[in-house]
PDB file of N, CA and C in Angstrom:
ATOM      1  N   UNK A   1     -35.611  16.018  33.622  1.00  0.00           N
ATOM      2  CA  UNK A   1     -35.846  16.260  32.219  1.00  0.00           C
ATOM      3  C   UNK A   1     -34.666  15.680  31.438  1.00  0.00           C
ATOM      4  N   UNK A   2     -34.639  14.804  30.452  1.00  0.00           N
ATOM      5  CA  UNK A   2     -33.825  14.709  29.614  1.00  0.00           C
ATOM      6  C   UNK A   2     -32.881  15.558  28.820  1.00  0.00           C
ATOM      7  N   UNK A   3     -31.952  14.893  28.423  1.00  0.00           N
ATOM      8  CA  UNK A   3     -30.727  15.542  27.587  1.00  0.00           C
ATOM      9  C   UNK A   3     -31.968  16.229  26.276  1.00  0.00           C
ATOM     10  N   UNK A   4     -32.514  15.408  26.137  1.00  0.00           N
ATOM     11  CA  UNK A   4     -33.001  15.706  24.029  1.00  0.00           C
ATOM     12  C   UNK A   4     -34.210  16.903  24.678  1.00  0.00           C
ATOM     13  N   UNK A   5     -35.439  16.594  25.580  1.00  0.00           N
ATOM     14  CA  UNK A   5     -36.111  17.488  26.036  1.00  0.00           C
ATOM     15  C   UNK A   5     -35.576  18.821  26.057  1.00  0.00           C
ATOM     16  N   UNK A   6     -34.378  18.889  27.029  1.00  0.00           N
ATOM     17  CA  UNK A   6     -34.136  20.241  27.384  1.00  0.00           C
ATOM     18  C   UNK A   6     -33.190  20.849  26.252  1.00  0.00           C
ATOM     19  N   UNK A   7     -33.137  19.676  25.305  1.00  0.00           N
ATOM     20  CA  UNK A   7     -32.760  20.521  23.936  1.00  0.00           C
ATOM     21  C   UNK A   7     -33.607  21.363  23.381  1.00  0.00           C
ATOM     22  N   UNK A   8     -34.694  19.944  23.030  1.00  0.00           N
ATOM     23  CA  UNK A   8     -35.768  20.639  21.955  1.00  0.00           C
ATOM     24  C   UNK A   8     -36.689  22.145  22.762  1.00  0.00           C
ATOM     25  N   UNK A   9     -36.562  21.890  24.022  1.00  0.00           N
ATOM     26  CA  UNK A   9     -37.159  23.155  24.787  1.00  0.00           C
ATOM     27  C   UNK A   9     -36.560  24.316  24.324  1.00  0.00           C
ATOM     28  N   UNK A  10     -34.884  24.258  24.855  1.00  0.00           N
ATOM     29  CA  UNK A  10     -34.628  25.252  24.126  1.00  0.00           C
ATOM     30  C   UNK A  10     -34.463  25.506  22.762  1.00  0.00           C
ATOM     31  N   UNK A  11     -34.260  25.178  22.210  1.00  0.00           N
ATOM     32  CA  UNK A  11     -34.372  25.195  20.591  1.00  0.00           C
ATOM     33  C   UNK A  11     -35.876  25.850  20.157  1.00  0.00           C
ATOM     34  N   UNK A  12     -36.955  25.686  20.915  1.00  0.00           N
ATOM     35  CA  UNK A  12     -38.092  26.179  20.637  1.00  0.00           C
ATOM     36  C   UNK A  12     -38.186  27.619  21.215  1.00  0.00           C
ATOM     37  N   UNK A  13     -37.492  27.794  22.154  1.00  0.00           N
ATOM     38  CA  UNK A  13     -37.214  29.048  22.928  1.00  0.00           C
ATOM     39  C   UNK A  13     -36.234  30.071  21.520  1.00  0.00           C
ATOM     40  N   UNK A  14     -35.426  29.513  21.405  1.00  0.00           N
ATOM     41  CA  UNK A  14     -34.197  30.390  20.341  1.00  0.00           C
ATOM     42  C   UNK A  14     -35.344  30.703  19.314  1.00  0.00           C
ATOM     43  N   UNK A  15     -36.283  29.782  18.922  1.00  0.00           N
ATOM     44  CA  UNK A  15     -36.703  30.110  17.189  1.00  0.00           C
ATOM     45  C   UNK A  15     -37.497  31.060  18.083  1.00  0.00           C
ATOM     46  N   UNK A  16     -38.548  30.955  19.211  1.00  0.00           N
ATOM     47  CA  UNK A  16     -39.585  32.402  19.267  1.00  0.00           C
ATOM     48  C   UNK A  16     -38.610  33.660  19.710  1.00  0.00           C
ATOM     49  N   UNK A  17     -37.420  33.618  20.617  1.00  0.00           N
ATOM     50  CA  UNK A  17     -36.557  34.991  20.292  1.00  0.00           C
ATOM     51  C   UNK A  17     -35.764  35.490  19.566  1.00  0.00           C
ATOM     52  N   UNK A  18     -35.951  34.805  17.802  1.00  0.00           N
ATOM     53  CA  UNK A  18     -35.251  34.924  16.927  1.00  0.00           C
ATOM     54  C   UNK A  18     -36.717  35.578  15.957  1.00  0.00           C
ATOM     55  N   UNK A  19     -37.608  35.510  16.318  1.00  0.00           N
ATOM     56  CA  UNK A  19     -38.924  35.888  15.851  1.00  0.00           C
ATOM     57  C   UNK A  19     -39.132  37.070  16.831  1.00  0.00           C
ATOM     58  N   UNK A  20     -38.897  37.427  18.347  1.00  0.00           N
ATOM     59  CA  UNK A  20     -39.520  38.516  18.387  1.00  0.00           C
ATOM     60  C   UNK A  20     -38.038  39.526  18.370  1.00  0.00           C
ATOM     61  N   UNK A  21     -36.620  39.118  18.032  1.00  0.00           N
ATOM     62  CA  UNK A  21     -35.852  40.350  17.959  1.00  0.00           C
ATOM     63  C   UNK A  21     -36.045  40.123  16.404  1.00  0.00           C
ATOM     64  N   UNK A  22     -36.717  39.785  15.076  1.00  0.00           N
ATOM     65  CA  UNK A  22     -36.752  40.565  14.294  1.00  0.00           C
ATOM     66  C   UNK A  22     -37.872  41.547  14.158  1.00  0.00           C
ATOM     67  N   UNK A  23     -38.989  40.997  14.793  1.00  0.00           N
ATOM     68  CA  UNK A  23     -40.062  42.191  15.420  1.00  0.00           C
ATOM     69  C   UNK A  23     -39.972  43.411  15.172  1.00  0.00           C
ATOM     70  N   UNK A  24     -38.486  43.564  16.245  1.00  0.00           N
ATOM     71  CA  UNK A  24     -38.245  44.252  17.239  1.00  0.00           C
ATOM     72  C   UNK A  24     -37.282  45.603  16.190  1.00  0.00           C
ATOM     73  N   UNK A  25     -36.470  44.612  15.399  1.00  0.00           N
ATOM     74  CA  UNK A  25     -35.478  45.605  14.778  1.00  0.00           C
ATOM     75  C   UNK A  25     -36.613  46.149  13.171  1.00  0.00           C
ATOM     76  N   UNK A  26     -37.115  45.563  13.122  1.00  0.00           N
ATOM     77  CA  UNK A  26     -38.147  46.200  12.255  1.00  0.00           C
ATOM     78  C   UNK A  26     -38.745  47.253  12.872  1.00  0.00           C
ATOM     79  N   UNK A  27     -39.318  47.241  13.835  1.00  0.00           N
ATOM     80  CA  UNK A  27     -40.403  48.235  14.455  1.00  0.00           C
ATOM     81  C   UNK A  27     -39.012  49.284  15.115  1.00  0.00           C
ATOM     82  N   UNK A  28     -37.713  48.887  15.275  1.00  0.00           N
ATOM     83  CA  UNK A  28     -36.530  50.022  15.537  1.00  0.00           C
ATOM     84  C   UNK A  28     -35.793  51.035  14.312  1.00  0.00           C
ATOM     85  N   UNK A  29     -36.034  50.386  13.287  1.00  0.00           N
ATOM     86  CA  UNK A  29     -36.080  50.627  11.638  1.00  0.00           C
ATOM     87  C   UNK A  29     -36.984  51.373  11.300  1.00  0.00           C
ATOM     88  N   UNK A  30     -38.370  51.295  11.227  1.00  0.00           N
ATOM     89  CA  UNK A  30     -39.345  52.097  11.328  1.00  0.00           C
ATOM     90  C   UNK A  30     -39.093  53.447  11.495  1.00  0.00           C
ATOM     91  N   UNK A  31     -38.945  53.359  13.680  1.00  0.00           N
ATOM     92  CA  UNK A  31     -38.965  54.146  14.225  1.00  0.00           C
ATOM     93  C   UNK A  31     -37.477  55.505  13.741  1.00  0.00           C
ATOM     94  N   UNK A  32     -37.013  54.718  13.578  1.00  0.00           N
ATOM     95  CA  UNK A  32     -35.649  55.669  12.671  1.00  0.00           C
ATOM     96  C   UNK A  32     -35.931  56.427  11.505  1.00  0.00           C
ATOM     97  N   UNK A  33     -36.841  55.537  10.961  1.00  0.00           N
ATOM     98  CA  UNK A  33     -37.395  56.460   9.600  1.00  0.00           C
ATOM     99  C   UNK A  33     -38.020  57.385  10.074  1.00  0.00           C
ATOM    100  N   UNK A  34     -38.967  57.611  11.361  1.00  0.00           N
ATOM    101  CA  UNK A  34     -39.798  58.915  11.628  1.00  0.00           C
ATOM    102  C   UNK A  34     -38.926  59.577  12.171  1.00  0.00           C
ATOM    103  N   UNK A  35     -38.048  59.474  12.397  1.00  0.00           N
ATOM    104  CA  UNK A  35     -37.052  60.550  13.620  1.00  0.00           C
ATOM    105  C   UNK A  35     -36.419  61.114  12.631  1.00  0.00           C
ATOM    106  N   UNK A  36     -36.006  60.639  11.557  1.00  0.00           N
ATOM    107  CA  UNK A  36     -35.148  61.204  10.865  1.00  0.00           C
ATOM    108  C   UNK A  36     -35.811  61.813   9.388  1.00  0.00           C
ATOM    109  N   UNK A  37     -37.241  61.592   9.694  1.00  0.00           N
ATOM    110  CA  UNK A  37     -38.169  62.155   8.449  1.00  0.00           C
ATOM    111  C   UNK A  37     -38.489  63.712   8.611  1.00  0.00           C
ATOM    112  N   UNK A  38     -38.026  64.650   7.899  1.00  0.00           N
ATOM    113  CA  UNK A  38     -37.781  66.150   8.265  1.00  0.00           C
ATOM    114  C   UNK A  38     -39.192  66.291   7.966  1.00  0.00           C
ATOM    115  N   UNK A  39     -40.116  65.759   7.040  1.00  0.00           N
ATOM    116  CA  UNK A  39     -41.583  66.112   6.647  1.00  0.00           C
ATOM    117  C   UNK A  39     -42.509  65.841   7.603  1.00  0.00           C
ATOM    118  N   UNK A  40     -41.718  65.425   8.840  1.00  0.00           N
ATOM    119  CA  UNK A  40     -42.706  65.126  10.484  1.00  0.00           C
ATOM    120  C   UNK A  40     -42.323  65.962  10.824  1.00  0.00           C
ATOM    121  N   UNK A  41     -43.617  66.464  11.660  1.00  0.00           N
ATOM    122  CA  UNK A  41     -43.464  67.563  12.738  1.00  0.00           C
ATOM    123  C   UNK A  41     -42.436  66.685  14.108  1.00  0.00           C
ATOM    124  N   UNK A  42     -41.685  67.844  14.375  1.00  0.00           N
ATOM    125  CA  UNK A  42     -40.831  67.542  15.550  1.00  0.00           C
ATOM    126  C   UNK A  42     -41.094  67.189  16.850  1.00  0.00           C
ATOM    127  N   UNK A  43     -42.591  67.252  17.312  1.00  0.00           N
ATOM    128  CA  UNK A  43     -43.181  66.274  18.217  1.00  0.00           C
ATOM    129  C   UNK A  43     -42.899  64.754  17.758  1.00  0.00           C
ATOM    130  N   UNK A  44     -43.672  64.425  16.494  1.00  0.00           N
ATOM    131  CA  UNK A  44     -43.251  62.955  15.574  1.00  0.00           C
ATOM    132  C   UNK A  44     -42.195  62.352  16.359  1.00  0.00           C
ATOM    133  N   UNK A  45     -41.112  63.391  15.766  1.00  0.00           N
ATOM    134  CA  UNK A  45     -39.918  62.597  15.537  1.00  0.00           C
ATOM    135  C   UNK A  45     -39.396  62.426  16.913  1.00  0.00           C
ATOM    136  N   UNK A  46     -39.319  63.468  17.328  1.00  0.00           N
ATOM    137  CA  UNK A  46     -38.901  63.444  19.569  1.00  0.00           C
ATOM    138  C   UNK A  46     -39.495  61.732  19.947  1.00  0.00           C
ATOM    139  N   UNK A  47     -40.962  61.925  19.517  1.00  0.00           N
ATOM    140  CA  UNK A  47     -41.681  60.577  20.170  1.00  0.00           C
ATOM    141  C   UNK A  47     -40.319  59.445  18.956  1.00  0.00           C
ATOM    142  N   UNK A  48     -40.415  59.562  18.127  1.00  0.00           N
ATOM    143  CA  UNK A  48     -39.900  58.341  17.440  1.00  0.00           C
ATOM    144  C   UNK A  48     -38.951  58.081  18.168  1.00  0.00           C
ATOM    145  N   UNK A  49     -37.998  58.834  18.611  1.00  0.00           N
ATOM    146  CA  UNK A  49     -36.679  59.119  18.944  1.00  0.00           C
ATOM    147  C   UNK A  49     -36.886  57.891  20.234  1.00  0.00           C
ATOM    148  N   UNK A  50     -37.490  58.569  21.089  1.00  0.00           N
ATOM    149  CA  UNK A  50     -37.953  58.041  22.080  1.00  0.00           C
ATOM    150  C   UNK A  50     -38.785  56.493  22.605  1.00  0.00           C
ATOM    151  N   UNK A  51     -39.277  56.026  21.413  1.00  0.00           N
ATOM    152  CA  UNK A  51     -39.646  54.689  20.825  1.00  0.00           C
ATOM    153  C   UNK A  51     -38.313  53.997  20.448  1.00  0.00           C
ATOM    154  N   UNK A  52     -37.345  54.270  19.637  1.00  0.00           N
ATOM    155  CA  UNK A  52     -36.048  54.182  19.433  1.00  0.00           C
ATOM    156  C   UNK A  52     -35.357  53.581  20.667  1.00  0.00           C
ATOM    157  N   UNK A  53     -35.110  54.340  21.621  1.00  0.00           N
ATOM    158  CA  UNK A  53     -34.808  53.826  22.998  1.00  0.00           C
ATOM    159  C   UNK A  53     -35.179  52.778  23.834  1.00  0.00           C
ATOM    160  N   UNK A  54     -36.686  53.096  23.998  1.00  0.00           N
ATOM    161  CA  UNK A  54     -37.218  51.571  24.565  1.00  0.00           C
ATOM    162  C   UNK A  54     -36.827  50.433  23.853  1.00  0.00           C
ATOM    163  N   UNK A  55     -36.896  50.418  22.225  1.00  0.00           N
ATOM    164  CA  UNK A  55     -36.697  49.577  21.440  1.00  0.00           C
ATOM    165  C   UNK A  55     -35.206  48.778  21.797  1.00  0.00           C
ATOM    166  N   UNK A  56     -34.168  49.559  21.655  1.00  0.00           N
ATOM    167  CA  UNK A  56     -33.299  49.820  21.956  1.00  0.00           C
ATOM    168  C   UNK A  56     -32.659  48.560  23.546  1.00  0.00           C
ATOM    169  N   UNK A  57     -33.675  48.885  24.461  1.00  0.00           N
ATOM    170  CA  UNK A  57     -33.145  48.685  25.659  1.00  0.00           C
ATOM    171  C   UNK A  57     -34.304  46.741  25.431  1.00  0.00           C
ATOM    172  N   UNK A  58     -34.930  47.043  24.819  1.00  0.00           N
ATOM    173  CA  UNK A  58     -35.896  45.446  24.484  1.00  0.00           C
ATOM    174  C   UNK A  58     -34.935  44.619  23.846  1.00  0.00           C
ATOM    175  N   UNK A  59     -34.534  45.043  22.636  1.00  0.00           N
ATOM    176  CA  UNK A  59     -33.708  44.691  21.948  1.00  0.00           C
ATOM    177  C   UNK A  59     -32.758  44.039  22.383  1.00  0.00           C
ATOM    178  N   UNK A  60     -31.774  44.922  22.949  1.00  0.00           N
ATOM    179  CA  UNK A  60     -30.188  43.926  24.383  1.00  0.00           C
ATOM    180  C   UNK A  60     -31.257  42.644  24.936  1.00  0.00           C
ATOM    181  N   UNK A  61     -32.127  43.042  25.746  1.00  0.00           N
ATOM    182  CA  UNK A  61     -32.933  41.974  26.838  1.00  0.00           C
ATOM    183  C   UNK A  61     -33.390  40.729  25.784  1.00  0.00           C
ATOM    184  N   UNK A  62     -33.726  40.719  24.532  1.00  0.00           N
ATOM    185  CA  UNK A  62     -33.974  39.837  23.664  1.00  0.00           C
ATOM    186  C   UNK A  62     -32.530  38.995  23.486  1.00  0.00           C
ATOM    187  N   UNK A  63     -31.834  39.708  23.278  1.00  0.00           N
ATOM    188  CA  UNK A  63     -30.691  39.392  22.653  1.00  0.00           C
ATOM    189  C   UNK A  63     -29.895  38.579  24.084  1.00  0.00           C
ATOM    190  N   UNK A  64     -29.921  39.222  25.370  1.00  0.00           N
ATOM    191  CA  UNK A  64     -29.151  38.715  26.232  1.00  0.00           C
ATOM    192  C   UNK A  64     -29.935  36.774  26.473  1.00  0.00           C
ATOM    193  N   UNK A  65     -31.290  37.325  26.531  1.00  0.00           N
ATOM    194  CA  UNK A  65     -32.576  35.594  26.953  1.00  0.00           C
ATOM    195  C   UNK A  65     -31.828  35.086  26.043  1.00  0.00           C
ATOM    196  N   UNK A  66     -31.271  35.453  24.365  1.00  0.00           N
ATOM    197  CA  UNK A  66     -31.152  34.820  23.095  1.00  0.00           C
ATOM    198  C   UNK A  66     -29.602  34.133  23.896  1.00  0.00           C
ATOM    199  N   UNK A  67     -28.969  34.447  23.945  1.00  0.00           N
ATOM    200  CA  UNK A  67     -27.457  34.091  24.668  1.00  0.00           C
ATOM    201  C   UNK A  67     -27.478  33.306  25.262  1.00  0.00           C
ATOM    202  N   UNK A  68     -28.349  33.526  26.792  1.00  0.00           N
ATOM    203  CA  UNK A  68     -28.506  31.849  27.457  1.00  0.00           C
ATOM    204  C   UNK A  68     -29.169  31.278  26.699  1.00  0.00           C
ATOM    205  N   UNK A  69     -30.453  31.117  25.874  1.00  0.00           N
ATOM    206  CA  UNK A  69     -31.398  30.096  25.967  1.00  0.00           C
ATOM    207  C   UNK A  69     -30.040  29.201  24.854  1.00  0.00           C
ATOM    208  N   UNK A  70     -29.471  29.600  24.188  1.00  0.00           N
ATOM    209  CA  UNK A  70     -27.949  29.329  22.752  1.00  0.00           C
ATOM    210  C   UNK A  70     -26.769  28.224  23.832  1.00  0.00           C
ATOM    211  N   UNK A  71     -26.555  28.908  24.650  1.00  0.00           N
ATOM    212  CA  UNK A  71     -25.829  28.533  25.894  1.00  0.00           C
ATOM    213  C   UNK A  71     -26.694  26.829  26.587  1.00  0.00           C
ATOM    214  N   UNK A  72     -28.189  27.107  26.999  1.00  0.00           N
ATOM    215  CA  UNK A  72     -28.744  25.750  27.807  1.00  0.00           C
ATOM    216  C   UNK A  72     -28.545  25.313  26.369  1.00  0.00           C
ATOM    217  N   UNK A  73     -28.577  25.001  25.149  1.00  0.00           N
ATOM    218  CA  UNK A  73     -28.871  24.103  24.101  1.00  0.00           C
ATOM    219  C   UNK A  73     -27.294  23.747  23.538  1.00  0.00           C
ATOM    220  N   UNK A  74     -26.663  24.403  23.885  1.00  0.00           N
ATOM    221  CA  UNK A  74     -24.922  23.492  23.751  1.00  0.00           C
ATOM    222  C   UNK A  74     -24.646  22.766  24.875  1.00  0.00           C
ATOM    223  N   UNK A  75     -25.181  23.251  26.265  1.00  0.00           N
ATOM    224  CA  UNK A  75     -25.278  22.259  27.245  1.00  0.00           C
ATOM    225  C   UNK A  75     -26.020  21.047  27.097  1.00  0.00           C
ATOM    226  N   UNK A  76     -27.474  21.287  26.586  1.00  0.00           N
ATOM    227  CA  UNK A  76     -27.824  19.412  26.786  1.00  0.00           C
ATOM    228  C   UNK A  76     -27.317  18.799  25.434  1.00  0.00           C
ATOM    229  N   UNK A  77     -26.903  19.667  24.271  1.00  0.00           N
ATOM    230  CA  UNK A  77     -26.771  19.136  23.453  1.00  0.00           C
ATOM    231  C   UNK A  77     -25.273  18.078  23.723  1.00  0.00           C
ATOM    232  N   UNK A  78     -24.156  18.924  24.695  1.00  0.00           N
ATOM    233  CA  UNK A  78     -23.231  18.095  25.186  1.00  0.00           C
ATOM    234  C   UNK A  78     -23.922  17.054  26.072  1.00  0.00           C
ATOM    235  N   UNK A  79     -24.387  17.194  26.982  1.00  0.00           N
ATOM    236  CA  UNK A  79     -25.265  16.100  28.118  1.00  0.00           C
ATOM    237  C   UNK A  79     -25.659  14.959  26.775  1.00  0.00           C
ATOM    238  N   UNK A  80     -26.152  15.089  25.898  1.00  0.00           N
ATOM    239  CA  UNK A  80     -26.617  14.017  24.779  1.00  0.00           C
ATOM    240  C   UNK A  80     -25.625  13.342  24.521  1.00  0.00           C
ATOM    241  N   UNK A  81     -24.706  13.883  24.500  1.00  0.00           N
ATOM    242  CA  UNK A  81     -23.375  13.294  23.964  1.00  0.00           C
ATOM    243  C   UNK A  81     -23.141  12.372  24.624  1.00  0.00           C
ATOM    244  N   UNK A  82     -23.066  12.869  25.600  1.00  0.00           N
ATOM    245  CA  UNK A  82     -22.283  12.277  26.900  1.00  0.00           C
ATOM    246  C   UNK A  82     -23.131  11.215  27.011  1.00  0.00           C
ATOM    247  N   UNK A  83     -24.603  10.908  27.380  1.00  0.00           N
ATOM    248  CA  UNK A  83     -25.190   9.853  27.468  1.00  0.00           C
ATOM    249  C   UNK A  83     -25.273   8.871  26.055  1.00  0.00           C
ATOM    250  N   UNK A  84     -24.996   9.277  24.586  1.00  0.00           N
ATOM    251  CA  UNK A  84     -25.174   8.552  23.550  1.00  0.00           C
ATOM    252  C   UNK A  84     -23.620   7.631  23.651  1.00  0.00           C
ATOM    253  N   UNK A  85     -22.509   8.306  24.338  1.00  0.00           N
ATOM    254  CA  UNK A  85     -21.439   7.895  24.481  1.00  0.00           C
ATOM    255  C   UNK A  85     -21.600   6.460  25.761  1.00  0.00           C
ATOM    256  N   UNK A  86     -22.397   6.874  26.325  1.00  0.00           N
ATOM    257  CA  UNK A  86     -22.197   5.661  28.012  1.00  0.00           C
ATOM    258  C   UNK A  86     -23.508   4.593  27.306  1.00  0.00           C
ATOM    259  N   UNK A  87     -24.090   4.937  26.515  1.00  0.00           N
ATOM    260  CA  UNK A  87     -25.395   3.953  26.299  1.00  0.00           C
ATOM    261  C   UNK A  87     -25.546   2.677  25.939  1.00  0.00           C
ATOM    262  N   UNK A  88     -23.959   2.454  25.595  1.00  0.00           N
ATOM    263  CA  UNK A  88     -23.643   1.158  25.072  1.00  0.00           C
ATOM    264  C   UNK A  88     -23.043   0.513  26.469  1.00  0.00           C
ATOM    265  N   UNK A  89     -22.969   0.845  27.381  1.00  0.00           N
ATOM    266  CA  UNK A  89     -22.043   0.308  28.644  1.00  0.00           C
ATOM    267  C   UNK A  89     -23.156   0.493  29.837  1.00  0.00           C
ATOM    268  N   UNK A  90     -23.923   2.159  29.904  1.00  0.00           N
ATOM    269  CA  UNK A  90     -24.573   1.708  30.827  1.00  0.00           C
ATOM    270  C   UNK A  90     -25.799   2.102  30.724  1.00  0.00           C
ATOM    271  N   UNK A  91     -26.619   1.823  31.592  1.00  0.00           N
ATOM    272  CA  UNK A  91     -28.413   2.050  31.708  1.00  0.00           C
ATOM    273  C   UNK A  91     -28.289   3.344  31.288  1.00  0.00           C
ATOM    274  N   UNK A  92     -29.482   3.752  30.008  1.00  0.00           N
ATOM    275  CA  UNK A  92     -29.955   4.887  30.515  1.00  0.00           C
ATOM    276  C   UNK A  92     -30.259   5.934  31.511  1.00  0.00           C
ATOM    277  N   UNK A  93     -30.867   5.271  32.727  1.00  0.00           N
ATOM    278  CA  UNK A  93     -31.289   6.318  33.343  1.00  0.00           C
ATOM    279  C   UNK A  93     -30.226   6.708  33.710  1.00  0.00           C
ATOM    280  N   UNK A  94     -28.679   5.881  34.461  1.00  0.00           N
ATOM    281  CA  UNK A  94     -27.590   5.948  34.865  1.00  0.00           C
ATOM    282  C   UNK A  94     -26.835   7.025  34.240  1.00  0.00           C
ATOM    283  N   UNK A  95     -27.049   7.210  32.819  1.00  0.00           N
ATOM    284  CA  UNK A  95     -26.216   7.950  32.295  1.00  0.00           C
ATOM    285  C   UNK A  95     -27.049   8.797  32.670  1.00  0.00           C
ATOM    286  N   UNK A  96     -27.901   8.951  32.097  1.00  0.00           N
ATOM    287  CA  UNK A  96     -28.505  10.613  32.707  1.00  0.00           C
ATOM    288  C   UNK A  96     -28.038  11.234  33.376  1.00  0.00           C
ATOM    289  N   UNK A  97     -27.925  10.785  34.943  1.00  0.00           N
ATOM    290  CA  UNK A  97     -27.489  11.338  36.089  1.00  0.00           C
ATOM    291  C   UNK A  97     -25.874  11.374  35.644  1.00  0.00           C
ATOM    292  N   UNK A  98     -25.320  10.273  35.054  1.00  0.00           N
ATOM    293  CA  UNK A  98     -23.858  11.243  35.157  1.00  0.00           C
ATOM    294  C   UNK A  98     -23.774  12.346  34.323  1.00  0.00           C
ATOM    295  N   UNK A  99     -24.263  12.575  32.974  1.00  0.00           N
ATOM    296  CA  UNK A  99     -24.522  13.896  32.545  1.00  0.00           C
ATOM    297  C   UNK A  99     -24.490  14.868  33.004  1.00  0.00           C
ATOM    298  N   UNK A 100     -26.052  15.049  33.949  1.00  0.00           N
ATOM    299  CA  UNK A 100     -26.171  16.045  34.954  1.00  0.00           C
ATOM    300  C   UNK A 100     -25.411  16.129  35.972  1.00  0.00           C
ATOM    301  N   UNK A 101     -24.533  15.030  36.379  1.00  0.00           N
ATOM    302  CA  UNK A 101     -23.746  15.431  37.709  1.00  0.00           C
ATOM    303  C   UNK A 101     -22.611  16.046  36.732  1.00  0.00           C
ATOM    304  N   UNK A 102     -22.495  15.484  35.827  1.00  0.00           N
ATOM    305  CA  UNK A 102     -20.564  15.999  34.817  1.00  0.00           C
ATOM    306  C   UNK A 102     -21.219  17.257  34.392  1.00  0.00           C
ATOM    307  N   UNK A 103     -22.062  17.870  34.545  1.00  0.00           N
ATOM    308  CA  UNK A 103     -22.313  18.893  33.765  1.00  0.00           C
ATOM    309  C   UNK A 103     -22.258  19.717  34.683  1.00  0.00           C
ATOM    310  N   UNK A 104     -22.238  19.747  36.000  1.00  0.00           N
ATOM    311  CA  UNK A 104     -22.488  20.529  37.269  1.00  0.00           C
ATOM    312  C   UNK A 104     -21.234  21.125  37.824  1.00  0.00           C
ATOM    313  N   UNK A 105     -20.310  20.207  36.738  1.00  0.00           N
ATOM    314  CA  UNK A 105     -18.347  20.402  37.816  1.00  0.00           C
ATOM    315  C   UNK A 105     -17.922  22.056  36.979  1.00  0.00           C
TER     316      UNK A 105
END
């Protein structure tokens, strides 16, 4: 796979987990409003509470995928570099592979 591919891959990856952790903190926002709404019965709010948590533990796991997928897209975005830098000296495909091998040390 190419330097620009495994950009734009991830880059398409970041925008849909930048779409489902705001989802996520909306529907955790919500859930705060029922827990902490005294005009709910206290079953309500226990469950909200408890929605809160899962949310909670989705939320990190969004956020951690969000970290690498941020992470592979400064990597090929360097790998690009690196081959826009050799492209004047050597073959394409050539650079490729040193990319991926310089990217491996």
């Amino acid at each position: 796979m190419s330097a620009r591919h495994a950009y734009e891959r991830a880059a398409a990856e970041v925008a849909r987990l930048e779409s489902k952790l705001r989802g996520l903190l909306a529907a955790h926002k919500d859930a705060e409003f029922d827990s902490n709404d005294q005009s709910r019965s206290s079953d309500t709010r226990k469950k909200a509470k408890g929605r809160m948590r899962q949310l909670d533990r989705r939320i990190e796991d969004v956020q951690g995928d969000l970290r690498d997928q941020r992470a592979k897209m400064r990597e090929a975005q360097r790998r690009m570099q690196v081959e826009a830098s050799m492209s004047a000296y050597v073959p394409a495909e050539i650079a490729g592979r040193i990319a991926r091998y310089d990217s491996r040390r």
